[in-house]
C-alpha atoms as a PDB file:
ATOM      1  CA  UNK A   1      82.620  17.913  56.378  1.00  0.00           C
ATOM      2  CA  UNK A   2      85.724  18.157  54.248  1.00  0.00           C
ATOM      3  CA  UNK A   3      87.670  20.896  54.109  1.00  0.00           C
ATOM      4  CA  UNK A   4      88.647  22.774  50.740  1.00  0.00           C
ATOM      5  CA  UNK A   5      91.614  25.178  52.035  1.00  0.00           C
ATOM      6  CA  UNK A   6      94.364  24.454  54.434  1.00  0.00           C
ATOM      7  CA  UNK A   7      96.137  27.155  56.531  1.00  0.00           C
ATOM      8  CA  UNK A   8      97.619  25.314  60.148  1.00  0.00           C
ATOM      9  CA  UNK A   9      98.356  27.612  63.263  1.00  0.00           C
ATOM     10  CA  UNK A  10     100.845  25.736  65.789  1.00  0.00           C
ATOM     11  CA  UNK A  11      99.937  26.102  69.763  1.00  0.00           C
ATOM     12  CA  UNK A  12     103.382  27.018  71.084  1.00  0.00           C
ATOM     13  CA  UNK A  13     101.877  26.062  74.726  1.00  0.00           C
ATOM     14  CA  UNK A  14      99.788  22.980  75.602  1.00  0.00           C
ATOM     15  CA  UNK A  15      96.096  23.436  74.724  1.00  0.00           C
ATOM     16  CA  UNK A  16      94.362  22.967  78.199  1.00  0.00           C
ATOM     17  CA  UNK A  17      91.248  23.178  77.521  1.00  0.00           C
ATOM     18  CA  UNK A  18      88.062  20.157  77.237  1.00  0.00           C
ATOM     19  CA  UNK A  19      84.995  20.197  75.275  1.00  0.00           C
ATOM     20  CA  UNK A  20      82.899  21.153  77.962  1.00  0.00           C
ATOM     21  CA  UNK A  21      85.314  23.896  78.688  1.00  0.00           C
ATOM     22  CA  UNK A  22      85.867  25.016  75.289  1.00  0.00           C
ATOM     23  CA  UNK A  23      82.248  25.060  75.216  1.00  0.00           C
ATOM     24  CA  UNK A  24      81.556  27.231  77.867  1.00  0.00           C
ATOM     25  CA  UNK A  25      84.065  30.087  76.463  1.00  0.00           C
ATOM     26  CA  UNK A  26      82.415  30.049  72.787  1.00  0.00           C
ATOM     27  CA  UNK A  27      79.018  30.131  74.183  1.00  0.00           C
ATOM     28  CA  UNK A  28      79.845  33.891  75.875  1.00  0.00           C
ATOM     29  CA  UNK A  29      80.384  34.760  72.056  1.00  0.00           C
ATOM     30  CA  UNK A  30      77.318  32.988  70.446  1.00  0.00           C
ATOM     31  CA  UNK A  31      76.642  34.358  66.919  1.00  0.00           C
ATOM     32  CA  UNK A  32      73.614  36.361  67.093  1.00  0.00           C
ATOM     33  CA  UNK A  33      72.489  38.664  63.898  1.00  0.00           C
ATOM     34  CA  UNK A  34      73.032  42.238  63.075  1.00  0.00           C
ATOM     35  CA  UNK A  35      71.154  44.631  64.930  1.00  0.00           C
ATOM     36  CA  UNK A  36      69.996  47.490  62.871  1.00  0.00           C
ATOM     37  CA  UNK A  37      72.873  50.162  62.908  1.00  0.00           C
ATOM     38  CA  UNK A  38      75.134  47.031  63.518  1.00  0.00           C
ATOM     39  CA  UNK A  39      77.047  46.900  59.771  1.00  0.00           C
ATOM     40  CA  UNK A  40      79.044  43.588  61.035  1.00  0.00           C
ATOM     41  CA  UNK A  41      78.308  41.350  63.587  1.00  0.00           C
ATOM     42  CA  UNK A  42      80.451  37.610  64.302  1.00  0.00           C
ATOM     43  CA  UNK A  43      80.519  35.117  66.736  1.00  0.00           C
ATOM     44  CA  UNK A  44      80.437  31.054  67.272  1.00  0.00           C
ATOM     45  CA  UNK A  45      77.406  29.019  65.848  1.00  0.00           C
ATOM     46  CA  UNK A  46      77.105  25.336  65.923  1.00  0.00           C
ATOM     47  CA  UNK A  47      79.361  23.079  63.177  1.00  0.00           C
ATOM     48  CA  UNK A  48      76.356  21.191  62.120  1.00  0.00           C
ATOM     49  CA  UNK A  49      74.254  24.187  61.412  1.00  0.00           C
ATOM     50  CA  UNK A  50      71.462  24.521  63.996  1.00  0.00           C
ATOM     51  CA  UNK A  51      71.558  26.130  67.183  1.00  0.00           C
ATOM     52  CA  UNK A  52      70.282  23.642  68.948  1.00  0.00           C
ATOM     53  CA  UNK A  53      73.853  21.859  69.028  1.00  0.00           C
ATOM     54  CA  UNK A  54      76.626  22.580  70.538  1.00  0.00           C
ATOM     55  CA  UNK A  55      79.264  24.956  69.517  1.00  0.00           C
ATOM     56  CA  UNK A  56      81.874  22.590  69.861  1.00  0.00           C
ATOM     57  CA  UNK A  57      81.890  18.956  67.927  1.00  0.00           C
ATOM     58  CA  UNK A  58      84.173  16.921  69.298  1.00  0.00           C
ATOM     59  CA  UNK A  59      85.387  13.584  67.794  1.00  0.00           C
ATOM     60  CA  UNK A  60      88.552  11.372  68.466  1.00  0.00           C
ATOM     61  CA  UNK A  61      90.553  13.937  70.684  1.00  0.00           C
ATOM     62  CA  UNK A  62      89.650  17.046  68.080  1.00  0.00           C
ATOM     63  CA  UNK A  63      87.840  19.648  68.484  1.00  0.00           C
ATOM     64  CA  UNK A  64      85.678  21.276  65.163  1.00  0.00           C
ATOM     65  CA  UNK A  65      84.116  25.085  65.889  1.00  0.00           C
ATOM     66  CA  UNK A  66      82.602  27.425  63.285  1.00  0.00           C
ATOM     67  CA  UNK A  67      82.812  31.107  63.349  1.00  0.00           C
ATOM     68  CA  UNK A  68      79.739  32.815  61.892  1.00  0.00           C
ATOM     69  CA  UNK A  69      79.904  36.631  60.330  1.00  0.00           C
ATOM     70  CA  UNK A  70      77.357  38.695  59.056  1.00  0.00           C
ATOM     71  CA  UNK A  71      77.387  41.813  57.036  1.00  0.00           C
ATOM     72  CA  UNK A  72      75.058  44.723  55.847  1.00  0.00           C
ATOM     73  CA  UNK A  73      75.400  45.011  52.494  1.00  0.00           C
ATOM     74  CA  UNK A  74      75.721  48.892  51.269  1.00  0.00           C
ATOM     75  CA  UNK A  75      77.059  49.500  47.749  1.00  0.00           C
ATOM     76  CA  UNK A  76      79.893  52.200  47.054  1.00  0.00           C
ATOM     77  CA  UNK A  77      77.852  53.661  44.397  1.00  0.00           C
ATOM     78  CA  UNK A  78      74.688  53.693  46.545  1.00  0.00           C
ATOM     79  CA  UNK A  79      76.192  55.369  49.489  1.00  0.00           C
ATOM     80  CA  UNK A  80      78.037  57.906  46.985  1.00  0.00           C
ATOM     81  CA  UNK A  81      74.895  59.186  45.331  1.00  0.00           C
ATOM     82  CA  UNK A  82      73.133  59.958  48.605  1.00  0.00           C
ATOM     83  CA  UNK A  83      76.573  61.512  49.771  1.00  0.00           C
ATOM     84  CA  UNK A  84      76.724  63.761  46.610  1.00  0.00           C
ATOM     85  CA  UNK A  85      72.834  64.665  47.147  1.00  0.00           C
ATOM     86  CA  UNK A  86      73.186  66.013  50.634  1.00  0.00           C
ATOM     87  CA  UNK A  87      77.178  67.806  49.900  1.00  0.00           C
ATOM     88  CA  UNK A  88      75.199  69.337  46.546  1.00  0.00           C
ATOM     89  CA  UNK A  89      71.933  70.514  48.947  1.00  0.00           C
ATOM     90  CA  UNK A  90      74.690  72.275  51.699  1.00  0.00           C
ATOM     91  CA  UNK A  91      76.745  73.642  48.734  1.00  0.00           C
ATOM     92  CA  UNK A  92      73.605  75.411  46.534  1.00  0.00           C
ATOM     93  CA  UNK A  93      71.302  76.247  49.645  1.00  0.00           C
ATOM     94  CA  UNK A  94      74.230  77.335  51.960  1.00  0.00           C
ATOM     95  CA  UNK A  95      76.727  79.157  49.195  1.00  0.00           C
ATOM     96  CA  UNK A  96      79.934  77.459  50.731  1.00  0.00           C
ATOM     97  CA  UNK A  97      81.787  74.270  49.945  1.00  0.00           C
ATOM     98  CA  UNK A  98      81.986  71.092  52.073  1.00  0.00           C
ATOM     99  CA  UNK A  99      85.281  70.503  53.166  1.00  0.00           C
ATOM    100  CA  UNK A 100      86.463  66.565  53.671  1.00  0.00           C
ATOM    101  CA  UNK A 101      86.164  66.368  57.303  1.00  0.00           C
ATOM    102  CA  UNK A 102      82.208  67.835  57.100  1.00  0.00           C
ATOM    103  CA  UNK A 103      81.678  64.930  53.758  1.00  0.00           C
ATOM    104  CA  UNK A 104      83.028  62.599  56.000  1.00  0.00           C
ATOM    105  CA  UNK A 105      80.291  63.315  58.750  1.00  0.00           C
ATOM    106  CA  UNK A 106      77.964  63.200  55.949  1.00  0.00           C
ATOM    107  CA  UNK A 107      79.131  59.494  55.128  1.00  0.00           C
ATOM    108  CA  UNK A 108      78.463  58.018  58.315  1.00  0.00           C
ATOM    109  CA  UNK A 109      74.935  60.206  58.504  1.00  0.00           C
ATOM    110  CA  UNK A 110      74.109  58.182  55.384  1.00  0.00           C
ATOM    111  CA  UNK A 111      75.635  54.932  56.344  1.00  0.00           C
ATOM    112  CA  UNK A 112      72.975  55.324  59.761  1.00  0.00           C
ATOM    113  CA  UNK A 113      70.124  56.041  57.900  1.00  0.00           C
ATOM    114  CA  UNK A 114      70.877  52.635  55.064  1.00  0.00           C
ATOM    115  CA  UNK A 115      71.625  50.152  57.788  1.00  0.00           C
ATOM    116  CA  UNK A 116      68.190  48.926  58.638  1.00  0.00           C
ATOM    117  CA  UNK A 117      66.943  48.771  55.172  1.00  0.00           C
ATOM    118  CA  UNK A 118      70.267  46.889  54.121  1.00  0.00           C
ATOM    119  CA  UNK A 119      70.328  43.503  53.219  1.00  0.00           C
ATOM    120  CA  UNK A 120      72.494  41.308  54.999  1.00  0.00           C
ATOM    121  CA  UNK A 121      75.046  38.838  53.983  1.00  0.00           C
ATOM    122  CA  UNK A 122      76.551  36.032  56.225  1.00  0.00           C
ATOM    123  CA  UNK A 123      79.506  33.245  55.827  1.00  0.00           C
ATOM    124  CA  UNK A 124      80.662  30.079  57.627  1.00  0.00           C
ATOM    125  CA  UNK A 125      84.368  29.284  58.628  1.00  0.00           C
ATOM    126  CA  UNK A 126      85.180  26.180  59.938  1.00  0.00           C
ATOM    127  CA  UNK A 127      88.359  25.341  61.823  1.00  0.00           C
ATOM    128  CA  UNK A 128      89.317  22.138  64.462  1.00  0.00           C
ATOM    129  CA  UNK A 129      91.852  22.093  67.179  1.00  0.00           C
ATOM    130  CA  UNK A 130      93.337  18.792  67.748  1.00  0.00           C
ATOM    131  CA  UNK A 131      95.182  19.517  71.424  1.00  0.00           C
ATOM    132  CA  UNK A 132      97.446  15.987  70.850  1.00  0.00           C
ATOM    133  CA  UNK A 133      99.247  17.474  67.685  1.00  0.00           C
ATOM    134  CA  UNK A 134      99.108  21.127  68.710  1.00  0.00           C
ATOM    135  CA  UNK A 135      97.773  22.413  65.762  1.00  0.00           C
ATOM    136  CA  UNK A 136      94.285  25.044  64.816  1.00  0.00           C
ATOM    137  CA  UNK A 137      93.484  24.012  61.654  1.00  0.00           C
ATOM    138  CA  UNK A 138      91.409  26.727  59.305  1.00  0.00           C
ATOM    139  CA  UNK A 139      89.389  26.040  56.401  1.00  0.00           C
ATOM    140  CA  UNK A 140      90.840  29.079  54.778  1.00  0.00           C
ATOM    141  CA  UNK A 141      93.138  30.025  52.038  1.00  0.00           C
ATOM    142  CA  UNK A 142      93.047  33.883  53.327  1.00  0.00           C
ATOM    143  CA  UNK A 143      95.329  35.044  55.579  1.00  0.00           C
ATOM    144  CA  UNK A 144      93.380  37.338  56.275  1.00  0.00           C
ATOM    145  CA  UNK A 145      90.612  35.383  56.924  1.00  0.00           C
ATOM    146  CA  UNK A 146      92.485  33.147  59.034  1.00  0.00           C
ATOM    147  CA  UNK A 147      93.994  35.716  61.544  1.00  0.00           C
ATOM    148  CA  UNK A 148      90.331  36.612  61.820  1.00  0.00           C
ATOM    149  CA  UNK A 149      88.994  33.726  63.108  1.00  0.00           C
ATOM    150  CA  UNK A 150      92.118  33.157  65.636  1.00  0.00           C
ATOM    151  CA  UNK A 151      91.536  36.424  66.671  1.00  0.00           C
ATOM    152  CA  UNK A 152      88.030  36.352  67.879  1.00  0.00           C
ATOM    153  CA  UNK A 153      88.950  32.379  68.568  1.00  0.00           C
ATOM    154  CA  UNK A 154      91.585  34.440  71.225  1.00  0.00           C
ATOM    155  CA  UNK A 155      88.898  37.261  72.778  1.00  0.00           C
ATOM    156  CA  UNK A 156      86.932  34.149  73.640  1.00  0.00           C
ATOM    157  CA  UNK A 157      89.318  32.236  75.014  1.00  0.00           C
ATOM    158  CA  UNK A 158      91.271  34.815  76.618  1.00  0.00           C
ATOM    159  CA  UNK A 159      94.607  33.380  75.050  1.00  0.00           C
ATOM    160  CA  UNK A 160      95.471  31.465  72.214  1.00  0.00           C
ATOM    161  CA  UNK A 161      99.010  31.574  71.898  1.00  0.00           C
ATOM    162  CA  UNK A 162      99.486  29.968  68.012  1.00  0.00           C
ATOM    163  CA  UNK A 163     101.631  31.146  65.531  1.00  0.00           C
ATOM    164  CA  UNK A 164     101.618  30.191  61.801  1.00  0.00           C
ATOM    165  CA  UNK A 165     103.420  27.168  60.543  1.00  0.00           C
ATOM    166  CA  UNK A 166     106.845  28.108  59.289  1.00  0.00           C
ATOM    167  CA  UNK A 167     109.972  25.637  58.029  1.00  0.00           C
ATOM    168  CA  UNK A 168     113.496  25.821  58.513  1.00  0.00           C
ATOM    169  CA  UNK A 169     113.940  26.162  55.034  1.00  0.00           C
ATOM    170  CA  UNK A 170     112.046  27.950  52.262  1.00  0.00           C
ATOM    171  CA  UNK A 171     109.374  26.240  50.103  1.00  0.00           C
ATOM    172  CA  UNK A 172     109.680  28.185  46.951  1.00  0.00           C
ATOM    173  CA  UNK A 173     113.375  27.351  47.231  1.00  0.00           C
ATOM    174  CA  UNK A 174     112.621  23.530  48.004  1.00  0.00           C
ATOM    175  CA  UNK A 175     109.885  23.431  45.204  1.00  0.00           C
ATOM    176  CA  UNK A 176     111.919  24.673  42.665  1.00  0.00           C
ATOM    177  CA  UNK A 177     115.132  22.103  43.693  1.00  0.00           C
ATOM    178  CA  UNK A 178     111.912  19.491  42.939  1.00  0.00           C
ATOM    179  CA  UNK A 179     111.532  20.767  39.440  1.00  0.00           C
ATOM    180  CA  UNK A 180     115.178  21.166  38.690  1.00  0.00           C
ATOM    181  CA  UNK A 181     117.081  18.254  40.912  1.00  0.00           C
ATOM    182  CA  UNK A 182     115.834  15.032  39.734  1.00  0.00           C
ATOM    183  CA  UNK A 183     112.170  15.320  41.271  1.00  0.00           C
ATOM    184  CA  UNK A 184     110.305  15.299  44.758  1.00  0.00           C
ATOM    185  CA  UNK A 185     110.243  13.001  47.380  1.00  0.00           C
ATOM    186  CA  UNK A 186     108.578   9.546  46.997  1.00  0.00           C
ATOM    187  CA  UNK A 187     105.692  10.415  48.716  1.00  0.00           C
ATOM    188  CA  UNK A 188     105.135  13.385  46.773  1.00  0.00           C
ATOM    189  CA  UNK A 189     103.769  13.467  42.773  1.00  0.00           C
ATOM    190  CA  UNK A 190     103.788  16.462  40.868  1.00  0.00           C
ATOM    191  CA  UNK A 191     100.334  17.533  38.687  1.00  0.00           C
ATOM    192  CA  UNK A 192     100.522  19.552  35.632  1.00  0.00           C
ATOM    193  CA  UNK A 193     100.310  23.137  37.796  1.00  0.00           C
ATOM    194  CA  UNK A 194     102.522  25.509  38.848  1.00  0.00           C
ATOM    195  CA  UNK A 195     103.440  29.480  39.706  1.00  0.00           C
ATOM    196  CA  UNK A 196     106.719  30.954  39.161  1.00  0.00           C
ATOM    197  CA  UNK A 197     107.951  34.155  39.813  1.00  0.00           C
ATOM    198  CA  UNK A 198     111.009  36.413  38.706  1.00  0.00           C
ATOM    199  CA  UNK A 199     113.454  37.518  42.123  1.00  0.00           C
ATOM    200  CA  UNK A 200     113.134  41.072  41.655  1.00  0.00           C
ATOM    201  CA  UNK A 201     110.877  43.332  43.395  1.00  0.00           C
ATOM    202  CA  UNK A 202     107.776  43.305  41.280  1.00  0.00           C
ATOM    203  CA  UNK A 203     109.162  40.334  38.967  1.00  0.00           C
ATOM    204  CA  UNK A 204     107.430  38.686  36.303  1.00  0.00           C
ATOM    205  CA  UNK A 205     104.740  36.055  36.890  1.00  0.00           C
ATOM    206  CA  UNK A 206     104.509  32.735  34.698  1.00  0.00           C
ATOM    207  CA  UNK A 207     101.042  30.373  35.393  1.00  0.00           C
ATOM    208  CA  UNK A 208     101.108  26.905  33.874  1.00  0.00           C
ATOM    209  CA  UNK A 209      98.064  24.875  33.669  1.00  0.00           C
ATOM    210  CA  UNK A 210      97.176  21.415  32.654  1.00  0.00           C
ATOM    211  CA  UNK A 211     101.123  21.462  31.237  1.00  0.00           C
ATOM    212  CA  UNK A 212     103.996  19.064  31.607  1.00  0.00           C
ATOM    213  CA  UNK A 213     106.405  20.511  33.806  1.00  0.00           C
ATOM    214  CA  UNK A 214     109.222  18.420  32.708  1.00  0.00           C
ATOM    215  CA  UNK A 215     109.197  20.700  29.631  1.00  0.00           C
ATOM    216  CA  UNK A 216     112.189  22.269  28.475  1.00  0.00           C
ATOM    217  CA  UNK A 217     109.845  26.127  28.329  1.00  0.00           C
ATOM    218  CA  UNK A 218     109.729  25.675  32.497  1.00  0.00           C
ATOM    219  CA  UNK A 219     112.837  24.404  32.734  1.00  0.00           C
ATOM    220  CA  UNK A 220     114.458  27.373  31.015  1.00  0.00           C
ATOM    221  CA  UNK A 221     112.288  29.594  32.976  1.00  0.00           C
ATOM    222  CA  UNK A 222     114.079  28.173  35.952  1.00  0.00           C
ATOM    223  CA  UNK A 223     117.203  28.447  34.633  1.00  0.00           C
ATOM    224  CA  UNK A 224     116.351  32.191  34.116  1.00  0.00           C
ATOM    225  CA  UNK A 225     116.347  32.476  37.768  1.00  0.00           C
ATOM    226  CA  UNK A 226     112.243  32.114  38.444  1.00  0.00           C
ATOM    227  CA  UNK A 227     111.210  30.543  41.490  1.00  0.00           C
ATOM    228  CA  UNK A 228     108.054  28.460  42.537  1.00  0.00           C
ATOM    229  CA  UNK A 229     105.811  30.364  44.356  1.00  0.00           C
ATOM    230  CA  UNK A 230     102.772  27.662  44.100  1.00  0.00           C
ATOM    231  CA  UNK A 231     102.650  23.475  43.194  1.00  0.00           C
ATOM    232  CA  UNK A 232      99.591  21.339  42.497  1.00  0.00           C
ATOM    233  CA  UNK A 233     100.897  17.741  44.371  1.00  0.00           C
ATOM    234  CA  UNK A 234      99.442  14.907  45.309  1.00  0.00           C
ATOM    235  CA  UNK A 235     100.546  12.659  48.600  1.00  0.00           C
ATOM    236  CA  UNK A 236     101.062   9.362  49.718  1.00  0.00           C
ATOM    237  CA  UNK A 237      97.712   9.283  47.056  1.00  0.00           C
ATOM    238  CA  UNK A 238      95.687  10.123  49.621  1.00  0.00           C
ATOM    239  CA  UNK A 239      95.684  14.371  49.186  1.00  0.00           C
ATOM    240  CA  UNK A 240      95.902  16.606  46.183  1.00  0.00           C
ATOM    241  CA  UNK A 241      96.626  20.174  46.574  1.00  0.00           C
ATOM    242  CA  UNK A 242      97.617  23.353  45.638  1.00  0.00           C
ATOM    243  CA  UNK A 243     100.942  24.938  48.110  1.00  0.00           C
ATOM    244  CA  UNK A 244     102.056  28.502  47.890  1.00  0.00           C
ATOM    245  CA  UNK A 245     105.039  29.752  49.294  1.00  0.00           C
ATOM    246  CA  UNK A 246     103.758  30.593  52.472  1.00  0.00           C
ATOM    247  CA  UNK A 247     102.467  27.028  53.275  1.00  0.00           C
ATOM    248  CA  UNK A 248      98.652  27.908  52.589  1.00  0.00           C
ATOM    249  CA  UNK A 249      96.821  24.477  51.151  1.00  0.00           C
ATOM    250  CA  UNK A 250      94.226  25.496  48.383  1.00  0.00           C
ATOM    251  CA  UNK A 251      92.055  23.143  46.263  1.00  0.00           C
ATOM    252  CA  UNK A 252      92.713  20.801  48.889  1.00  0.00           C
ATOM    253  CA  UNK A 253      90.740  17.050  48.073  1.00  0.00           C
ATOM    254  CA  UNK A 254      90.529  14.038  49.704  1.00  0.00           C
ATOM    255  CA  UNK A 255      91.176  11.158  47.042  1.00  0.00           C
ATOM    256  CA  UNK A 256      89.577   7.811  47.194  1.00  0.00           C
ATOM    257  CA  UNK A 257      91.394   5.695  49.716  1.00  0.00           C
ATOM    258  CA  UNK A 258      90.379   8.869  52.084  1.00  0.00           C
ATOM    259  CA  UNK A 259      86.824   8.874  51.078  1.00  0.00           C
ATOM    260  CA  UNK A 260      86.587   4.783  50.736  1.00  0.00           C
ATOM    261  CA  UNK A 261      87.456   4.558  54.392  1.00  0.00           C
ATOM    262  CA  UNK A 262      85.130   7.183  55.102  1.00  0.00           C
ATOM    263  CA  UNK A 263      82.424   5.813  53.348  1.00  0.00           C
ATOM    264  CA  UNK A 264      82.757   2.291  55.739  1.00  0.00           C
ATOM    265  CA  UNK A 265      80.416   4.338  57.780  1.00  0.00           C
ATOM    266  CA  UNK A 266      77.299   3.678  56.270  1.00  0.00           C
ATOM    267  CA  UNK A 267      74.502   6.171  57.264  1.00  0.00           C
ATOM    268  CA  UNK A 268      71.952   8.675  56.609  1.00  0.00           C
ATOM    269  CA  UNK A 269      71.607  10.734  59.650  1.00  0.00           C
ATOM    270  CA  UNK A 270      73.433  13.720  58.774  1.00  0.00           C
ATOM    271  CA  UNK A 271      75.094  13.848  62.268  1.00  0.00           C
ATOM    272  CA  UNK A 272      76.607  10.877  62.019  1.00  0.00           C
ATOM    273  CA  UNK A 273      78.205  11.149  58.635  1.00  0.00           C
ATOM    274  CA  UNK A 274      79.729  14.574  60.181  1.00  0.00           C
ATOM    275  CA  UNK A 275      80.795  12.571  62.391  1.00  0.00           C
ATOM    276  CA  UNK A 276      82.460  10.197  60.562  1.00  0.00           C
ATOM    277  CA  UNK A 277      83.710  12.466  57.799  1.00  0.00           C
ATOM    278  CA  UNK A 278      85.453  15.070  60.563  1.00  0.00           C
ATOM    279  CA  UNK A 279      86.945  11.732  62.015  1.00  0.00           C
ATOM    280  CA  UNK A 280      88.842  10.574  59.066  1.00  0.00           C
ATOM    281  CA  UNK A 281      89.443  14.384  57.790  1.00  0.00           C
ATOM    282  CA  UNK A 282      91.328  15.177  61.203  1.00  0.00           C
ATOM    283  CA  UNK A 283      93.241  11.602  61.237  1.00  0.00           C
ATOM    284  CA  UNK A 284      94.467  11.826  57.810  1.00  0.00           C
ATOM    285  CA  UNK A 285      95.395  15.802  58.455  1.00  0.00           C
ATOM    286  CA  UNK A 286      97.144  14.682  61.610  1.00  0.00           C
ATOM    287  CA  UNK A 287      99.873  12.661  59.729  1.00  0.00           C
ATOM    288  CA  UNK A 288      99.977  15.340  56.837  1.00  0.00           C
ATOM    289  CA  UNK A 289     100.733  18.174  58.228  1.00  0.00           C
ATOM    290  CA  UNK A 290     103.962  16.950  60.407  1.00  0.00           C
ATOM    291  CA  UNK A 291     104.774  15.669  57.237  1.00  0.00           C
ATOM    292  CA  UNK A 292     104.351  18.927  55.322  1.00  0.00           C
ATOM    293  CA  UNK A 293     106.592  20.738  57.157  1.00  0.00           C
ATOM    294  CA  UNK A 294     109.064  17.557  57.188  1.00  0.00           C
ATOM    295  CA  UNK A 295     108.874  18.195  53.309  1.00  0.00           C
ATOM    296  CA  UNK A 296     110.632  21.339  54.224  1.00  0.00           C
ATOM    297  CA  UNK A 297     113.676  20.787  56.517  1.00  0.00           C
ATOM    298  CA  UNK A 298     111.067  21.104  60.033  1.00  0.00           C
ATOM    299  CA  UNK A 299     109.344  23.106  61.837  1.00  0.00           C
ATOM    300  CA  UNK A 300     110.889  26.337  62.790  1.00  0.00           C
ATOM    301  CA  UNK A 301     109.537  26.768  66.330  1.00  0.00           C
ATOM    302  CA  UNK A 302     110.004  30.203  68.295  1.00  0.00           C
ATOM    303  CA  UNK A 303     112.534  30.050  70.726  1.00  0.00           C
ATOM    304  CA  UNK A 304     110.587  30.415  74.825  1.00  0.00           C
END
């Protein structure tokens, strides 16, 4: 189980809670399917996929959960060509037009009637709480995504008082002093990636790929004024990534000396390699992520 997307929530309170506890709360919001006029239904399933386990698989002090959704799938064009049948039948039979409010009654007629025939669509998130470190850690490179699953992480526990990780000082404005100031820290090697973006509202947008970014074309970019807005790194060689400018991790991988120490744990029951996987993921996320925002002059915690 290796993540692919980074976004890190930080508990500004103690996390309180055990596995048998956290257990307990997740299980009043088991994932169970759409009914038939349902169009969305979410809840908590079991990490390794069966519902036989439990919802919470805990390893070394963390805590890995997995919020399941699942959606009816209705097409636009579907739902419009039923809508347009019935406004049409109204209009010719009844000799008057169908104002907005009336069409919009109409909609949700049709959107009854296509629900249980409607095929269904459902996705996986996976997330880990590790209570020592204070972090929620989201497989997600969404925000939106990610204030999802903290949300309905929060209606089962009752509270979840996290807030997003944020720096005392910028990282576009730190990632750009790395591509004009001599280079990043030690710890920290550039790839051949990058975003930059122009300071005015609505500024131009410059992606280089598989490019040298020593080059004098992004340099005078810079010079122009653009900022970096997303940087492919690698650290400590041990994680390769892609940061934006609000701290999200995409195309996150775990290079070899992660996956050779990871791979000591020699087994075929699928349980067990979860197991061992989660355990190295979560160390080796433990020291990156203080580090991370280290990277950018420390955390910026709320005041209490």
């Amino acid at each position: 189980m290796w993540f692919k997307n980074l976004a890190a929530l930080r508990f500004t309170e103690p996390f309180g809670l055990d596995v048998k506890e956290l257990e307990e709360r997740l299980e009043q919001r088991r994932f169970r399917h759409c009914g038939s006029l349902e169009p969305v239904s979410a809840g908590w399933s079991a990490p390794l996929g069966k519902d036989s386990f439990p919802l919470v698989h805990g390893t070394g002090g963390f805590f890995m959960i997995c919020l399941q959704k699942e959606e009816k799938i209705l097409p636009a064009s579907v739902v419009n060509e039923l809508v347009n049948e019935r406004v049409g039948e109204i209009e010719e039979t009844q000799g008057r037009p169908v104002r907005r409010k009336e069409r919009d009654g109409i909609r949700d007629e049709v959107m009854q009637d296509l629900l249980p025939r409607a095929f269904s669509h459902s996705r996986r998130t996976y997330g880990y709480i590790d209570p020592r470190g204070g972090w929620l850690v989201v497989d997600s490179a969404s925000a939106k995504k990610t204030e999802e699953f903290a949300s309905l992480l929060r209606q089962a526990l009752g509270s979840l008082p996290v807030v997003p990780l944020a720096t005392r000082e910028r990282p576009g404005a730190v990632m750009t002093q790395w591509l004009t100031n001599g280079g990043p820290p030690p710890d920290i090697t550039l790839e051949s990636e990058c975003e930059l973006r122009s300071p005015e509202e609505d500024g131009g947008i410059v992606r280089c790929r598989r490019h040298d970014l020593d080059v004098p074309e992004i340099q005078n970019h810079l010079e122009a004024g653009k900022e970096v807005i997303k940087l492919a790194f690698t650290w400590n060689d041990r994680l390769s990534l892609m940061l934006d400018e609000a701290l999200t991790v995409k195309r996150l991988r775990f290079l070899d000396l992660v996956q050779e120490e990871a791979a000591e744990v020699e087994t075929d029951d699928p349980l067990q390699r979860f197991d061992a996987d989660f355990a190295v993921m979560s160390l080796e996320l433990a020291a990156f992520l203080p580090r991370l925002a280290e990277l950018f002059g420390g955390e910026n915690l709320p005041a209490h």
